[in-house]
N, C-alpha and C. Protein backbone atom coordinates (compact mmCIF):
# COMPACT_ATOMS: atom_id res chain seq x y z
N UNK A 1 0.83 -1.18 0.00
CA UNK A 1 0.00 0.00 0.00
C UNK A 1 0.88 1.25 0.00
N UNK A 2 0.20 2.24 -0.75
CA UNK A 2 1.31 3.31 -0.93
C UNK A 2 0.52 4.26 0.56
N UNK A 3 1.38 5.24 0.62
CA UNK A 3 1.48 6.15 1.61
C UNK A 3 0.12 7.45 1.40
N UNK A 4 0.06 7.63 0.25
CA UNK A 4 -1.51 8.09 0.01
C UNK A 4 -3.07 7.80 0.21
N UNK A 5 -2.83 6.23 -0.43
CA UNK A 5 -3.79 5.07 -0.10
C UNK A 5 -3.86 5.07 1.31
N UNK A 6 -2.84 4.86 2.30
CA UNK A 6 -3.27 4.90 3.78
C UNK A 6 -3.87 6.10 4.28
N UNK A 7 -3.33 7.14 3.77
CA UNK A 7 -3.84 8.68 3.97
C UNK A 7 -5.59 8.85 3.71
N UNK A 8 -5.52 8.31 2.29
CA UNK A 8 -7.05 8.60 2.09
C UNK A 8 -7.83 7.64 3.03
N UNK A 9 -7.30 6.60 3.49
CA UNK A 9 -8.30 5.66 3.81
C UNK A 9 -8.63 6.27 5.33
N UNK A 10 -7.51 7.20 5.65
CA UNK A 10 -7.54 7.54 7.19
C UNK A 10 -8.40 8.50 7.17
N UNK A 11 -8.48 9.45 6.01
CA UNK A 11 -9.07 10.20 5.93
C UNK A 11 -11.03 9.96 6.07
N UNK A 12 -11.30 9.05 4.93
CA UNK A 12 -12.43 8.42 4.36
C UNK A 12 -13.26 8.20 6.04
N UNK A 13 -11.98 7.34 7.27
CA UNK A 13 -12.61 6.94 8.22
C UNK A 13 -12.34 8.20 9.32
N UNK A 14 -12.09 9.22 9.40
CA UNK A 14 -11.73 10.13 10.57
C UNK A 14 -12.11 11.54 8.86
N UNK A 15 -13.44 12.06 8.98
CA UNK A 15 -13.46 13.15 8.29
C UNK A 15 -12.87 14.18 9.16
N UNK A 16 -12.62 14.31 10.53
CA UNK A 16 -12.36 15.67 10.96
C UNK A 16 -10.66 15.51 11.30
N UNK A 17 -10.14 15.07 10.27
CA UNK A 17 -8.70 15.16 9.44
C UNK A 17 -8.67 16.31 8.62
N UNK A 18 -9.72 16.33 7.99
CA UNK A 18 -9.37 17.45 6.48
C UNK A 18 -8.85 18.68 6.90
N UNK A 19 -9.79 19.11 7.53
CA UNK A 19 -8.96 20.86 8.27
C UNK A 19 -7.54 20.69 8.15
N UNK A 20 -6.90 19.53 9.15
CA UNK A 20 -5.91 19.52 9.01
C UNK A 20 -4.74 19.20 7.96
N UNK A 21 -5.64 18.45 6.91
CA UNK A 21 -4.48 18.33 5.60
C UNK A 21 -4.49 19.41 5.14
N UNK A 22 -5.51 20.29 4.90
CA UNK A 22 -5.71 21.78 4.54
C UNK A 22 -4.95 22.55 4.94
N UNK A 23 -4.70 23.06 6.61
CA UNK A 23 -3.87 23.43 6.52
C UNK A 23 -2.51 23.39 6.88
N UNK A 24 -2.22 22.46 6.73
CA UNK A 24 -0.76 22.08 6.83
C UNK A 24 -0.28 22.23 5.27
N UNK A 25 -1.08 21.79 4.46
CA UNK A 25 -0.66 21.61 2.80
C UNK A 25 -0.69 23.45 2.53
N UNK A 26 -1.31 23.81 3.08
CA UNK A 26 -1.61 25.42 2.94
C UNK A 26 -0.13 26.34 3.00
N UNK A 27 0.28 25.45 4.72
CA UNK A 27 1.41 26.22 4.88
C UNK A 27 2.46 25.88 4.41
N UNK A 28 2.67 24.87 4.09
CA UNK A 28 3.63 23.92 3.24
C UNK A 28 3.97 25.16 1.84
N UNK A 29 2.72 24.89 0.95
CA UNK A 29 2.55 25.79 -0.06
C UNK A 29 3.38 27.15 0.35
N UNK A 30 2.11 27.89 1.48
CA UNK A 30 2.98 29.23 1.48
C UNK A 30 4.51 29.61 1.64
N UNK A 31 5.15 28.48 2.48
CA UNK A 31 6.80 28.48 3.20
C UNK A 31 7.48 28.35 1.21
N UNK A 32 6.86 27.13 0.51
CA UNK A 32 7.64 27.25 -0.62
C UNK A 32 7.74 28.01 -1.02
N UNK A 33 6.62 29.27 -1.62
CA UNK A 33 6.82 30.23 -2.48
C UNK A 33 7.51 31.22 -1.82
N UNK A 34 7.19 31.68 -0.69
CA UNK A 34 8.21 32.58 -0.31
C UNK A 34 9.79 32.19 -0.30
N UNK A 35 10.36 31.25 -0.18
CA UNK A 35 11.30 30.84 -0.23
C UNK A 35 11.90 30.75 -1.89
N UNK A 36 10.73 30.69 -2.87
CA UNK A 36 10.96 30.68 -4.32
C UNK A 36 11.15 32.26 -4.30
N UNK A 37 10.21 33.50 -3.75
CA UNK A 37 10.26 34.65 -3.85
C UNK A 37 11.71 35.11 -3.38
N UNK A 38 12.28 34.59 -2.52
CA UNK A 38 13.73 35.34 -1.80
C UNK A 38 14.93 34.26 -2.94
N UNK A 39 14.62 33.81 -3.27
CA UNK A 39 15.60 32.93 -4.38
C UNK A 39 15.64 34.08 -5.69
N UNK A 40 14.35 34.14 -6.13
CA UNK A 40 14.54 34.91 -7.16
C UNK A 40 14.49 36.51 -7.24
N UNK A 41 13.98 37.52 -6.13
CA UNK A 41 13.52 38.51 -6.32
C UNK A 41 15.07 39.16 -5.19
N UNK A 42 14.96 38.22 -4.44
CA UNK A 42 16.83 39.32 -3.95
C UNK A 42 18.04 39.47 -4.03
N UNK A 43 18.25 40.80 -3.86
CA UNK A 43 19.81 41.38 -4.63
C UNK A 43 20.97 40.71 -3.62
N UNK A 44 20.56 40.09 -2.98
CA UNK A 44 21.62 39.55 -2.47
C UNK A 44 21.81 37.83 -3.15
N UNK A 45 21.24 37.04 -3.75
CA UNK A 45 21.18 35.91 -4.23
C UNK A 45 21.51 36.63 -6.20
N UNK A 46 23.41 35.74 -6.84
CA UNK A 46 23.56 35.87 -7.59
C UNK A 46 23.15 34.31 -8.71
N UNK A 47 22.51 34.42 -9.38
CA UNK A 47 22.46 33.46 -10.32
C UNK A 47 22.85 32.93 -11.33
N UNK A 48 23.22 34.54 -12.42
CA UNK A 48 24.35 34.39 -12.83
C UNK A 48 25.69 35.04 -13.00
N UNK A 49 26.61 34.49 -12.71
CA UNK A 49 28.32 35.71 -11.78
C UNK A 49 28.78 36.08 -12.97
N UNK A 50 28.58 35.03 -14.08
CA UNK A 50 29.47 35.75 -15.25
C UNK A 50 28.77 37.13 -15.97
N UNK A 51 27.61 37.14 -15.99
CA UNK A 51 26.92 38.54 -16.55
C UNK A 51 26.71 39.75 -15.50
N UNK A 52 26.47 39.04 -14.25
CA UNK A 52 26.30 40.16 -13.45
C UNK A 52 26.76 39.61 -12.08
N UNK A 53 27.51 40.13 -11.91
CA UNK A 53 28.83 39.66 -10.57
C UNK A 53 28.23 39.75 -9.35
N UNK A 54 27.49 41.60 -9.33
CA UNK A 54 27.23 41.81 -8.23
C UNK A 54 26.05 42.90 -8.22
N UNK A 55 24.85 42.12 -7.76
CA UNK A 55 23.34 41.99 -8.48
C UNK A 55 22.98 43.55 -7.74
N UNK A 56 23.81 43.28 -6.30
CA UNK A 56 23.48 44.47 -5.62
C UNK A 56 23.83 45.62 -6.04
N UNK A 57 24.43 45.82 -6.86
CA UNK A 57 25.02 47.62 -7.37
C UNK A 57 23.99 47.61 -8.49
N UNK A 58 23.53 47.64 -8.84
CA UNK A 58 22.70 47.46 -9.76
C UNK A 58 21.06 47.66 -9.75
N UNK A 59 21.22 48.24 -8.56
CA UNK A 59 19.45 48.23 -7.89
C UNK A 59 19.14 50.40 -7.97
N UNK A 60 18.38 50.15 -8.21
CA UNK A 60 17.84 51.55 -8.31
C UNK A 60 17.30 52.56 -7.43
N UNK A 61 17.74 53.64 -6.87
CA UNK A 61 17.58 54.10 -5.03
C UNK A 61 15.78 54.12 -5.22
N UNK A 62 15.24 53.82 -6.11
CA UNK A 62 13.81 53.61 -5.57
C UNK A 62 13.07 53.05 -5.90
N UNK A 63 13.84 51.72 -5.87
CA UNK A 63 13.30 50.33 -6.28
C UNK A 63 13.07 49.23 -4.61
N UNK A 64 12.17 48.73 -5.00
CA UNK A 64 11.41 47.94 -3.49
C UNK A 64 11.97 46.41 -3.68
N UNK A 65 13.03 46.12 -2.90
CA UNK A 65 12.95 44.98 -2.44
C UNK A 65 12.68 43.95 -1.25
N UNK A 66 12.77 44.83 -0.55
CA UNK A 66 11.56 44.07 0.91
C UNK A 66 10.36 43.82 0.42
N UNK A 67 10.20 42.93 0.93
CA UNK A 67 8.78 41.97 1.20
C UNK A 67 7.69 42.73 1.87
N UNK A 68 8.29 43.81 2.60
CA UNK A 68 6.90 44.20 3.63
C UNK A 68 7.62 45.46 3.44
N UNK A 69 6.93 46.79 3.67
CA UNK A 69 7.32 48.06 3.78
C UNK A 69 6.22 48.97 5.04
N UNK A 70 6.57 49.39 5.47
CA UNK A 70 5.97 49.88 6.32
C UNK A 70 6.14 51.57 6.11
N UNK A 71 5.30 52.37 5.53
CA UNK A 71 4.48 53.69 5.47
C UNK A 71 5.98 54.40 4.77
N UNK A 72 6.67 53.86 3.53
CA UNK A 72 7.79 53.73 2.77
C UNK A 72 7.15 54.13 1.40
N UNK A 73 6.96 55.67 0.97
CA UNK A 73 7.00 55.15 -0.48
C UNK A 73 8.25 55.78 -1.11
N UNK A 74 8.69 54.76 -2.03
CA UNK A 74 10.18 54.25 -2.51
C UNK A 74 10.02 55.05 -3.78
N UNK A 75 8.64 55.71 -4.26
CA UNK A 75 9.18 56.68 -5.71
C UNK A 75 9.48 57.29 -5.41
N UNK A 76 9.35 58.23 -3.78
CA UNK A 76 9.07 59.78 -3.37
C UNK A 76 10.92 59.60 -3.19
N UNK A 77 12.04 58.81 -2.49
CA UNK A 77 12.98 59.05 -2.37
C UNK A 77 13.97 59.29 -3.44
N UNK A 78 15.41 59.83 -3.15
CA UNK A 78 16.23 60.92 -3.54
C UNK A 78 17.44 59.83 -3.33
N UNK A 79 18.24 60.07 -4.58
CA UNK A 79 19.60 59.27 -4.50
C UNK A 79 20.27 59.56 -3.69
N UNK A 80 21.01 59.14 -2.36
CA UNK A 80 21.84 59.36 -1.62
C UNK A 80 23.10 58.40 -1.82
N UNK A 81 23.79 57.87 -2.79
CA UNK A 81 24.52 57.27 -3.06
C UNK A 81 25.64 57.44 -4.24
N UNK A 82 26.48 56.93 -4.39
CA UNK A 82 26.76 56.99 -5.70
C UNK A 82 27.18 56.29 -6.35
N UNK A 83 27.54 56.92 -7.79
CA UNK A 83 27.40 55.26 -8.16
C UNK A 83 28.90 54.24 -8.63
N UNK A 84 28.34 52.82 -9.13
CA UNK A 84 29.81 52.34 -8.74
C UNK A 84 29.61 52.20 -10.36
């Protein structure tokens, strides 16, 4: 018997399981994508070194890369940097 087959059958006999495959599979889901989101969307993770060495100089002073911003809007700011 495979490992599903026992699942469903546990399921079939104990309905007040489901909530819980729900959400556990829920959070499962959510932990992956965010973890797909910080793989691909930050300047600190290089993918490829030979075209672009160093992802971080390369970011724009009012460009959003946090995940969460708190009462931040990132068009209204002013270059304080310079450049490399």
């Amino acid at each position: 018997m495979s490992m599903f087959s026992v699942v469903a059958k546990q399921v079939k006999t104990h309905p007040s399981l489901i909530p819980l495959f729900i959400f556990i599979g829920g959070g499962a889901m959510m932990s992956m994508l965010y973890l797909a989101r910080l793989a691909l969307k930050n300047p600190d993770v290089s993918w490829d070194r030979k075209n672009n060495p160093e992802p971080w100089n390369k970011l724009d002073y009012n460009q959003q890369y946090k995940f969460f911003k708190v009462n931040m809007d990132y068009s209204k700011l002013k270059k304080d940097r310079p450049d490399f």
